[in-house]
Protein backbone atom coordinates (compact mmCIF):
# COMPACT_ATOMS: atom_id res chain seq x y z
CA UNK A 1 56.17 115.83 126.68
CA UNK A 2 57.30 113.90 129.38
CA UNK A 3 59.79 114.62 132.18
CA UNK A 4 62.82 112.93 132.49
CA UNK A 5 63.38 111.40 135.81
CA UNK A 6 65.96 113.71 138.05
CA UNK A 7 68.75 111.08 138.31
CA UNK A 8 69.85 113.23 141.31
CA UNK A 9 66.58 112.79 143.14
CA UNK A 10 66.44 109.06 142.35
CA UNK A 11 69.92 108.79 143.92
CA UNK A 12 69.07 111.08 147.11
CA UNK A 13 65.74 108.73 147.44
CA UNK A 14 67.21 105.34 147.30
CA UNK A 15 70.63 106.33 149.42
CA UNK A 16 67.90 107.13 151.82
CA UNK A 17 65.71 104.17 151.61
CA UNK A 18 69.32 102.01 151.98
CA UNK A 19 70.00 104.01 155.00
CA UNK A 20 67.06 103.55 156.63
CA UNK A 21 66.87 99.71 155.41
CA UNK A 22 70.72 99.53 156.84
CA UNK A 23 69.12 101.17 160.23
CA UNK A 24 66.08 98.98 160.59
CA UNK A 25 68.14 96.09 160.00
CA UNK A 26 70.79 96.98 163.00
CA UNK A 27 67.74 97.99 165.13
CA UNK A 28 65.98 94.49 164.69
CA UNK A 29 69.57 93.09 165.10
CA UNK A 30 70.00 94.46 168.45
CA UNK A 31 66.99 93.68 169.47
CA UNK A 32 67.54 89.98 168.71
CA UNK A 33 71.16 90.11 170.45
CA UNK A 34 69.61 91.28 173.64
CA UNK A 35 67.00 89.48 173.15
CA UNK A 36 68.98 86.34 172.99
CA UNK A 37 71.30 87.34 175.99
CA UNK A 38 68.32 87.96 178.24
CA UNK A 39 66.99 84.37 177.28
CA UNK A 40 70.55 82.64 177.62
CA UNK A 41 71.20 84.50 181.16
CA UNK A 42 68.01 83.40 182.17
CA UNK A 43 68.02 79.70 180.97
CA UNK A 44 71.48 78.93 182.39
CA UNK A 45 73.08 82.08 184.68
CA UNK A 46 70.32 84.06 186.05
CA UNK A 47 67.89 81.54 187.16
CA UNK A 48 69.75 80.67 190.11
CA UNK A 49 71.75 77.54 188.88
CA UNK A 50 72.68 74.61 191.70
CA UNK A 51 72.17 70.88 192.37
CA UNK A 52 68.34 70.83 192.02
CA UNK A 53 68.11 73.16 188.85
CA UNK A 54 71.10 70.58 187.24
CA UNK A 55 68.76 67.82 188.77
CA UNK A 56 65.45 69.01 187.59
CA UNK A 57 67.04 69.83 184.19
CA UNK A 58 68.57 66.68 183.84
CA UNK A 59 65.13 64.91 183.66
CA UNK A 60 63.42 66.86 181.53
CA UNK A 61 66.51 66.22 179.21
CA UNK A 62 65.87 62.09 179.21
CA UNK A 63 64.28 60.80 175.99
CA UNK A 64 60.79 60.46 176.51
CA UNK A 65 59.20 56.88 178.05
CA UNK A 66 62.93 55.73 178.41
CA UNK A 67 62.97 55.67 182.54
CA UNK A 68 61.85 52.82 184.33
CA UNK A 69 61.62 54.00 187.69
CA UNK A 70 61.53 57.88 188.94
CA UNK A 71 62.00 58.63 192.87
CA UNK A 72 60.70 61.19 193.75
CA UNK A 73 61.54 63.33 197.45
CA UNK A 74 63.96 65.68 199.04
CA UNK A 75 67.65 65.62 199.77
CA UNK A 76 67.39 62.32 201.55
CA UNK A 77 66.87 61.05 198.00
CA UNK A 78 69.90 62.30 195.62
CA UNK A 79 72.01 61.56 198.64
CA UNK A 80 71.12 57.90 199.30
CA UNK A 81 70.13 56.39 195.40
CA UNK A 82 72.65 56.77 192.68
CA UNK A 83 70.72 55.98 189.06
CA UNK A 84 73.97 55.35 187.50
CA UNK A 85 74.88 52.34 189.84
CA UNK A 86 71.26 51.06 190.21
CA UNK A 87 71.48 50.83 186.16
CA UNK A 88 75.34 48.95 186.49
CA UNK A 89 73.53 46.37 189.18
CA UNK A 90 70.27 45.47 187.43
CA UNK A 91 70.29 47.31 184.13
CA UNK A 92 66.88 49.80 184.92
CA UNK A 93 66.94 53.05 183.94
CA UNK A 94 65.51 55.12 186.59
CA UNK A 95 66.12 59.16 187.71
CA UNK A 96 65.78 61.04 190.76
CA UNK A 97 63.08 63.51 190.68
CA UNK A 98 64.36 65.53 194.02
CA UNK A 99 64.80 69.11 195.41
CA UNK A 100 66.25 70.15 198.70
CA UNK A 101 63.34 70.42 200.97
CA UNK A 102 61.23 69.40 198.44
CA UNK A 103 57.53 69.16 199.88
CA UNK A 104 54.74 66.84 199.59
CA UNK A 105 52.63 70.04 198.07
CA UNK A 106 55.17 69.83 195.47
CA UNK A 107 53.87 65.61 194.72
CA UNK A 108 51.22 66.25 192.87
CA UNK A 109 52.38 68.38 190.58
CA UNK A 110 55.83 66.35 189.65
CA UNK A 111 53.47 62.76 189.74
CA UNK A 112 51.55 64.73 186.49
CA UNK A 113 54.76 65.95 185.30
CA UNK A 114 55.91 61.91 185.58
CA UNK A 115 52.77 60.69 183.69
CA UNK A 116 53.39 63.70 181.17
CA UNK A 117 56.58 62.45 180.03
CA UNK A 118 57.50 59.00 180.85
CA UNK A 119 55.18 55.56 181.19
CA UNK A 120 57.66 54.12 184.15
CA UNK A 121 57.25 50.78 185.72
CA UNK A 122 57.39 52.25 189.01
CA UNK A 123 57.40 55.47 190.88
CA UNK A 124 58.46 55.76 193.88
CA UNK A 125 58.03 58.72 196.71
CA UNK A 126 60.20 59.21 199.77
CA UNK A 127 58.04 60.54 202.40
CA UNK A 128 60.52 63.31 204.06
CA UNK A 129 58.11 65.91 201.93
CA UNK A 130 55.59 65.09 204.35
CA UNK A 131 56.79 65.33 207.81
CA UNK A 132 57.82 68.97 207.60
CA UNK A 133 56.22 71.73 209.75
CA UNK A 134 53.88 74.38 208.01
CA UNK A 135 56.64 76.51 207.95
CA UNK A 136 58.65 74.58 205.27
CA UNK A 137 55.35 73.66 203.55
CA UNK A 138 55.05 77.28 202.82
CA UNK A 139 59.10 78.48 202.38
CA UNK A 140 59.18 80.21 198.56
CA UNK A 141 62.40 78.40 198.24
CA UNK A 142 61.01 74.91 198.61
CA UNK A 143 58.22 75.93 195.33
CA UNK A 144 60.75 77.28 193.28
CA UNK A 145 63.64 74.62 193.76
CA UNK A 146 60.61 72.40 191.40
CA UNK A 147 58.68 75.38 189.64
CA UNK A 148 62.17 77.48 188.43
CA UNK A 149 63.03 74.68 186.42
CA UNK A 150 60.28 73.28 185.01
CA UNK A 151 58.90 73.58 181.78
CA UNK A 152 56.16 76.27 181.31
CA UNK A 153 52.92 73.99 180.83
CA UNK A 154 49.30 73.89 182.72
CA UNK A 155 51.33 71.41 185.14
CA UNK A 156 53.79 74.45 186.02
CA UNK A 157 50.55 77.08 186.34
CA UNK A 158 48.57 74.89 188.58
CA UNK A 159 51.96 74.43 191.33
CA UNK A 160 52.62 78.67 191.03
CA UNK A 161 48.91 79.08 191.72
CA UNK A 162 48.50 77.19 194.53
CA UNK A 163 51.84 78.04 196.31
CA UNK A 164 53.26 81.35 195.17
CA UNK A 165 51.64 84.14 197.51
CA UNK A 166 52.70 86.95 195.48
CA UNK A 167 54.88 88.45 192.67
CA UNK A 168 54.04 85.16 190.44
CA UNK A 169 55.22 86.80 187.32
CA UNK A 170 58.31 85.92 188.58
CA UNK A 171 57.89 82.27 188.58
CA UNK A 172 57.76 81.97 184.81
CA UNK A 173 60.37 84.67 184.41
CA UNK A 174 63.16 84.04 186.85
CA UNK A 175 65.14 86.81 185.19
CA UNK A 176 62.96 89.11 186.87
CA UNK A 177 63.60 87.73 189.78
CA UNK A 178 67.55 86.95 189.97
CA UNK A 179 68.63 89.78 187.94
CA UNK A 180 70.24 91.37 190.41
CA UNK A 181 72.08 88.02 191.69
CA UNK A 182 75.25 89.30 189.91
CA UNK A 183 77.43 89.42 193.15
CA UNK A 184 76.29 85.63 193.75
CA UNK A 185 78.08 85.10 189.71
CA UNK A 186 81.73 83.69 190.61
CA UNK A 187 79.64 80.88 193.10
CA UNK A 188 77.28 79.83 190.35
CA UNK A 189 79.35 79.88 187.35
CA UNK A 190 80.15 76.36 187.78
CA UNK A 191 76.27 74.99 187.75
CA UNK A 192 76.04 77.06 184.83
CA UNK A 193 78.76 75.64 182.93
CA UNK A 194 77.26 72.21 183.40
CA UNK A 195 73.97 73.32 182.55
CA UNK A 196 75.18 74.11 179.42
CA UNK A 197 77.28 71.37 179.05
CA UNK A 198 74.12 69.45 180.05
CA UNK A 199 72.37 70.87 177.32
CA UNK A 200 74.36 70.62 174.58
CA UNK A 201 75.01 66.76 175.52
CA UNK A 202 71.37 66.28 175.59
CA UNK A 203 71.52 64.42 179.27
CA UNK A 204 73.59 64.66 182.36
CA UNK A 205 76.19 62.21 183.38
CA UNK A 206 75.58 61.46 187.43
CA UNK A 207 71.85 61.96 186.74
CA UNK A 208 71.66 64.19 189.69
CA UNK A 209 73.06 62.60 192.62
CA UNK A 210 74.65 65.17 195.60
CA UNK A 211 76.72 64.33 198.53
CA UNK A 212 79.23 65.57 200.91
CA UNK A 213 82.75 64.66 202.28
CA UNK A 214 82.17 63.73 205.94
CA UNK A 215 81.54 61.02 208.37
CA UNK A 216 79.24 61.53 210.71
CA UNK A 217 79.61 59.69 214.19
CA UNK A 218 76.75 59.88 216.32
CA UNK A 219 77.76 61.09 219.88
CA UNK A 220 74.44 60.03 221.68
CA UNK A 221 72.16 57.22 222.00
CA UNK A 222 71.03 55.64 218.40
CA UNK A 223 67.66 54.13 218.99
CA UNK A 224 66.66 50.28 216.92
CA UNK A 225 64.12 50.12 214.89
CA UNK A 226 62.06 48.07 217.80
CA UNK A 227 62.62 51.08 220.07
CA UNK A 228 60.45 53.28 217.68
CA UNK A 229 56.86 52.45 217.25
CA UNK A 230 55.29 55.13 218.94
CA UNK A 231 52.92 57.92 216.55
CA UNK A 232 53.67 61.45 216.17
CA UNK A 233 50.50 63.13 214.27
CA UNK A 234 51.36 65.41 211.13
CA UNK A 235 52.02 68.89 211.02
CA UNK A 236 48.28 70.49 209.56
CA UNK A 237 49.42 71.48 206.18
CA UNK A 238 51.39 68.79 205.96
CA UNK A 239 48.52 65.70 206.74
CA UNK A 240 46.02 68.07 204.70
CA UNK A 241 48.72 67.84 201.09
CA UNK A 242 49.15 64.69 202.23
CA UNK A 243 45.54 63.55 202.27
CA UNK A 244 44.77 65.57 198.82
CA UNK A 245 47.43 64.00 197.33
CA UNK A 246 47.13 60.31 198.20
CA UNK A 247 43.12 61.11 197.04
CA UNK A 248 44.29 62.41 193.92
CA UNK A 249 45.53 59.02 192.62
CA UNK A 250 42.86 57.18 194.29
CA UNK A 251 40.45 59.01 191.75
CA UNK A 252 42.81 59.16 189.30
CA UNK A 253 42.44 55.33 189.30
CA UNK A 254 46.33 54.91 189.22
CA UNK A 255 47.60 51.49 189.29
CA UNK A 256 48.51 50.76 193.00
CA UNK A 257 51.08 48.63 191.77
CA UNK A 258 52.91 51.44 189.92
CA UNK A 259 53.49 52.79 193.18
CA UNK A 260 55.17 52.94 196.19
CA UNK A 261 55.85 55.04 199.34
CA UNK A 262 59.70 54.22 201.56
CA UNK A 263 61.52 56.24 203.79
CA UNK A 264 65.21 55.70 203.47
CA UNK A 265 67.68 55.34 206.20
CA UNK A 266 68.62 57.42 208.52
CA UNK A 267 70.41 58.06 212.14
CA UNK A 268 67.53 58.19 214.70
CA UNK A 269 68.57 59.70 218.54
CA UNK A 270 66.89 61.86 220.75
CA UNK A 271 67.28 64.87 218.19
CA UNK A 272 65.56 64.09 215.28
CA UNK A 273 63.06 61.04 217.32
CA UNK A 274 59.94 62.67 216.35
CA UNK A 275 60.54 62.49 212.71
CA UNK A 276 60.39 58.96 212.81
CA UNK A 277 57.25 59.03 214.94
CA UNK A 278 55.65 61.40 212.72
CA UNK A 279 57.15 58.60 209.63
CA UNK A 280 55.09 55.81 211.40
CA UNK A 281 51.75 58.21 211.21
CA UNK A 282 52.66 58.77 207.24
CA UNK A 283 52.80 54.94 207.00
CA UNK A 284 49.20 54.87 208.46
CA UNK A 285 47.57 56.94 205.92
CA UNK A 286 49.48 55.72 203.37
CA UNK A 287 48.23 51.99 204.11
CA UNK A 288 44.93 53.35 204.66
CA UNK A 289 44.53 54.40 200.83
CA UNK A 290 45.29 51.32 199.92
CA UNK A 291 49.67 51.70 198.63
CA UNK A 292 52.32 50.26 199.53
CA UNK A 293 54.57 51.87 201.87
CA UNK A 294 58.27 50.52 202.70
CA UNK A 295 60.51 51.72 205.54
CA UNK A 296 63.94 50.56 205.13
CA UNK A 297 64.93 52.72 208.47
CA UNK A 298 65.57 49.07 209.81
CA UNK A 299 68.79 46.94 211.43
CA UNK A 300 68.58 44.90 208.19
CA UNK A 301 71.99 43.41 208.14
CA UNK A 302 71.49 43.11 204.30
CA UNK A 303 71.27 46.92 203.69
CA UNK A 304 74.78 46.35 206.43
CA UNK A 305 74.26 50.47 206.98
CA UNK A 306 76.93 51.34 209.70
CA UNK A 307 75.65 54.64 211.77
CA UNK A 308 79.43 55.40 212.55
CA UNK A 309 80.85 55.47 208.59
CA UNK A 310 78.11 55.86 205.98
CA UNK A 311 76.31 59.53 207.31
CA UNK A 312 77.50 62.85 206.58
CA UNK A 313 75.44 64.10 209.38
CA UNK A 314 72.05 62.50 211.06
CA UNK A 315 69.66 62.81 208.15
CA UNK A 316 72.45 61.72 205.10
CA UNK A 317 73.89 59.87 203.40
CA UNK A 318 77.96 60.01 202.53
CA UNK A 319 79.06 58.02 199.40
CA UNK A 320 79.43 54.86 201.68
CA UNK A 321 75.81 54.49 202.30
CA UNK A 322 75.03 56.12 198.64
CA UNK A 323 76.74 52.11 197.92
CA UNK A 324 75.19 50.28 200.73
CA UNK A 325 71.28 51.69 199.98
CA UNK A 326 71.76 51.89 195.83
CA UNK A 327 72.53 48.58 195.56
CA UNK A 328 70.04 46.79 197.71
CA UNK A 329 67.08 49.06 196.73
CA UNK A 330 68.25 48.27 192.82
CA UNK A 331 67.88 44.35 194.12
CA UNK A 332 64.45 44.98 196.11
CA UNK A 333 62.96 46.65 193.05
CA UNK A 334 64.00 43.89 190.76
CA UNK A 335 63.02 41.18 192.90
CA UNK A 336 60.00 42.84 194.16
CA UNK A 337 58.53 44.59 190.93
CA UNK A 338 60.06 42.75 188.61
CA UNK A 339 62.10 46.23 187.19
CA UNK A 340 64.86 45.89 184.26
CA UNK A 341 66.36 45.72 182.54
CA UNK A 342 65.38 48.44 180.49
CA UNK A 343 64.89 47.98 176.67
CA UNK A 344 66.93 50.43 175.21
CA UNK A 345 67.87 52.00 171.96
CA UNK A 346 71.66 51.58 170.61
CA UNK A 347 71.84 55.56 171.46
CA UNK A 348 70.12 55.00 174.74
CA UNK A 349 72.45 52.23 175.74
CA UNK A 350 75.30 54.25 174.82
CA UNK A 351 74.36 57.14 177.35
CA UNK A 352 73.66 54.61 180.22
CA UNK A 353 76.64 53.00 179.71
CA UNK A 354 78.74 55.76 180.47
CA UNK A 355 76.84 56.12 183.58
CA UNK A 356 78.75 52.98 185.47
CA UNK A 357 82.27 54.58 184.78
CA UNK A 358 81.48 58.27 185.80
CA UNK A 359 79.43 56.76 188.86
CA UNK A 360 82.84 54.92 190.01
CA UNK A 361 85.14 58.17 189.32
CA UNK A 362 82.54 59.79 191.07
CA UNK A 363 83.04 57.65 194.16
CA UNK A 364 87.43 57.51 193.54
CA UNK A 365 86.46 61.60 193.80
CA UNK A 366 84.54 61.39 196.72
CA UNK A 367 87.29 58.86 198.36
CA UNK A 368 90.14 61.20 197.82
CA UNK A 369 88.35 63.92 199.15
CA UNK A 370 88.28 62.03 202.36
CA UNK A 371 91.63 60.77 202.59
CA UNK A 372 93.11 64.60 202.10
CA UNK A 373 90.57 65.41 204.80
CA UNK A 374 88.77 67.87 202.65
CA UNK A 375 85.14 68.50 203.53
CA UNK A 376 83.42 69.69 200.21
CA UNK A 377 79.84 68.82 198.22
CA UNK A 378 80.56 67.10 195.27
CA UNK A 379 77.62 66.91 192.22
CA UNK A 380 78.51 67.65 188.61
CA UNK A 381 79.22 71.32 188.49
CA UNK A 382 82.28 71.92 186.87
CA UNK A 383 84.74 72.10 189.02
CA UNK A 384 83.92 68.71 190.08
CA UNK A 385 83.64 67.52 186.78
CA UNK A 386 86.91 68.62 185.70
CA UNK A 387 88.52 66.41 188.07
CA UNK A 388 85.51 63.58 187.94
CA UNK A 389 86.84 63.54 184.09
CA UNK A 390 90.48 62.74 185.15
CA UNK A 391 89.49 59.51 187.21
CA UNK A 392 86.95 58.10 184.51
CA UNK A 393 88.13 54.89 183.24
């Protein structure tokens, strides 16, 4: 005869089972929450969020094979060329590709990172990367303004191998390396906001330009152009990455055309003199590889650059020569290499067109900010934004 089933032990056995099902699936739930806070600190809080992580971002966020022209370079670059306005004047699409002190060990690995996700008419490098001293070349901070914000791809693995001396891990997790950057929270909250808001817009409004509320006025002797065509040789690190790297695309085969070398304005005096001399050497090799190389460091009346308005300090640009240098460079590039405009999708067109109104409340900003005599850095974190928003049109 057979037993009957103890309805007692069936209802012991399956509260148990529940319980531990009820258990396993708060355990796993946990897991997933923390989980998903350690990825969202690290992606837009603990990663170290500024100008160049908003900048870098901002690219990778631009449909792919929809830019025209990329820039690549260093501050000199998001201070001096505003996307938004070259787009308004000659209807390209184009982005800046810059970090602060970004170095010319860093070209390589941003030219693949160009070819990986856009086919532009043009890019162009700004040679500031290359007259740094070995110092700089080296400086962790210069690597990770590019690698921290990067995707992770071979690209990413071949720039952290060849320029992170140690603790590498940390290069492809950054939580690792800025968890402890809690006391730095109240000064980054702002980047992180618009890296979010970045995000969930799917591209960034200024595309990544950076500048500051002053007027410099030079208080000693601002050499011409004609005064300054004497050679200063390279730093060594800095002629060796240059050398690899201009090799690079000569076996690479890359069209010529596609590319070209400048160096943007700047206030030359007794101070910063041997920059430009070592900028006349960089022209040399450049030439010698057979690409173009531009300086528009010149008393072109055209550009109509005025040393005593349109610098925040010797090396930058204020949003007066952000005008000045935009809008001719737009017109040499059209002129010169035949650039826009752009064919765009309805979307496309949509997102550039908001780029000419934010670009002009962006300069109303930057204008108020001068006539209340308030000497700030103005991008698009959010407090900026928040009053960049008020002016648009």
């Amino acid at each position: 005869m057979n037993k009957q089933p103890d309805k007692k032990t069936d209802k012991k056995q399956n509260t148990k089972a529940r319980l531990y099902r009820n258990r396993t699936i708060k355990i796993v739930s946990l897991i997933l929450a923390l989980a998903v806070t350690v990825l969202f600190l690290q992606e837009f809080i603990l990663c170290n969020p500024n100008h160049n992580s908003e900048r870098v971002r901002g690219y990778y966020l631009e449909d792919e094979n929809s830019l025209d022209v990329i820039v690549v370079g260093s501050s000199e670059v998001y201070c001096c060329y505003s996307a938004g306005l070259a787009y308004q004047e000659c209807g390209f699409t184009s982005y800046p590709y810059a970090t602060e002190g970004n170095t010319v060990r860093n070209f390589k690995t941003i030219f693949d990172e160009i070819r990986r996700t856009q086919t532009p008419k043009l890019i162009v490098f700004e040679i500031n990367g290359a007259i740094y001293g070995d110092k700089n070349i080296d400086k962790e901070v210069n690597l990770r303004r590019v690698s921290d914000n990067m995707p992770l791809n071979d690209n990413k693995v071949e720039l952290v191998e060849k320029g992170a001396t140690s603790d590498q891990i940390e290069y492809y997790v950054p939580f690792i390396k800025y968890h402890g950057a809690w006391d730095t929270l109240y000064n980054t909250i702002g980047w992180s906001i618009s890296l979010i808001q970045d995000k969930l817009r799917g591209y960034n409004l200024l595309k990544g330009i950076k500048n500051r509320t002053q007027i410099f006025v030079p208080d000693s002797k601002v050499y011409s152009t004609s005064e300054l065509q004497k050679r200063r040789p390279l730093f060594r690190k800095s002629d060796e990455e240059l050398n690899d790297f201009l090799q690079y695309l000569v076996d690479e085969g890359y069209d010529s055309e596609k590319i070209l070398f400048i160096r943007v304005p700047h206030i030359t005096t007794d101070v910063n003199i041997t920059r430009y001399q070592r900028g006349n050497s960089i022209a040399d090799t450049i030439r010698r590889y057979g690409f173009n190389f531009v300086s528009f460091e010149s008393d072109d009346p055209e550009i109509g650059i005025d040393v005593n308005k349109d610098f925040y300090n010797i090396e930058h640009m204020n949003v007066y020569g952000l005008q000045k240098f935009s809008k001719f460079f737009a017109h040499y590039l059209q002129d010169n290499y035949n650039i826009g405009p752009s064919e765009l999708t309805e979307e496309q067109k949509e997102e550039w067109d908001k780029t000419g109104p934010y670009y002009e409340a962006y300069v109303k900003y930057n204008e108020q900010l001068f006539s209340e005599g308030k000497d700030i850095e103005v991008a698009e974190n959010y407090p900026c934004m928040r009053e960049i928003n008020k002016l648009v049109q």
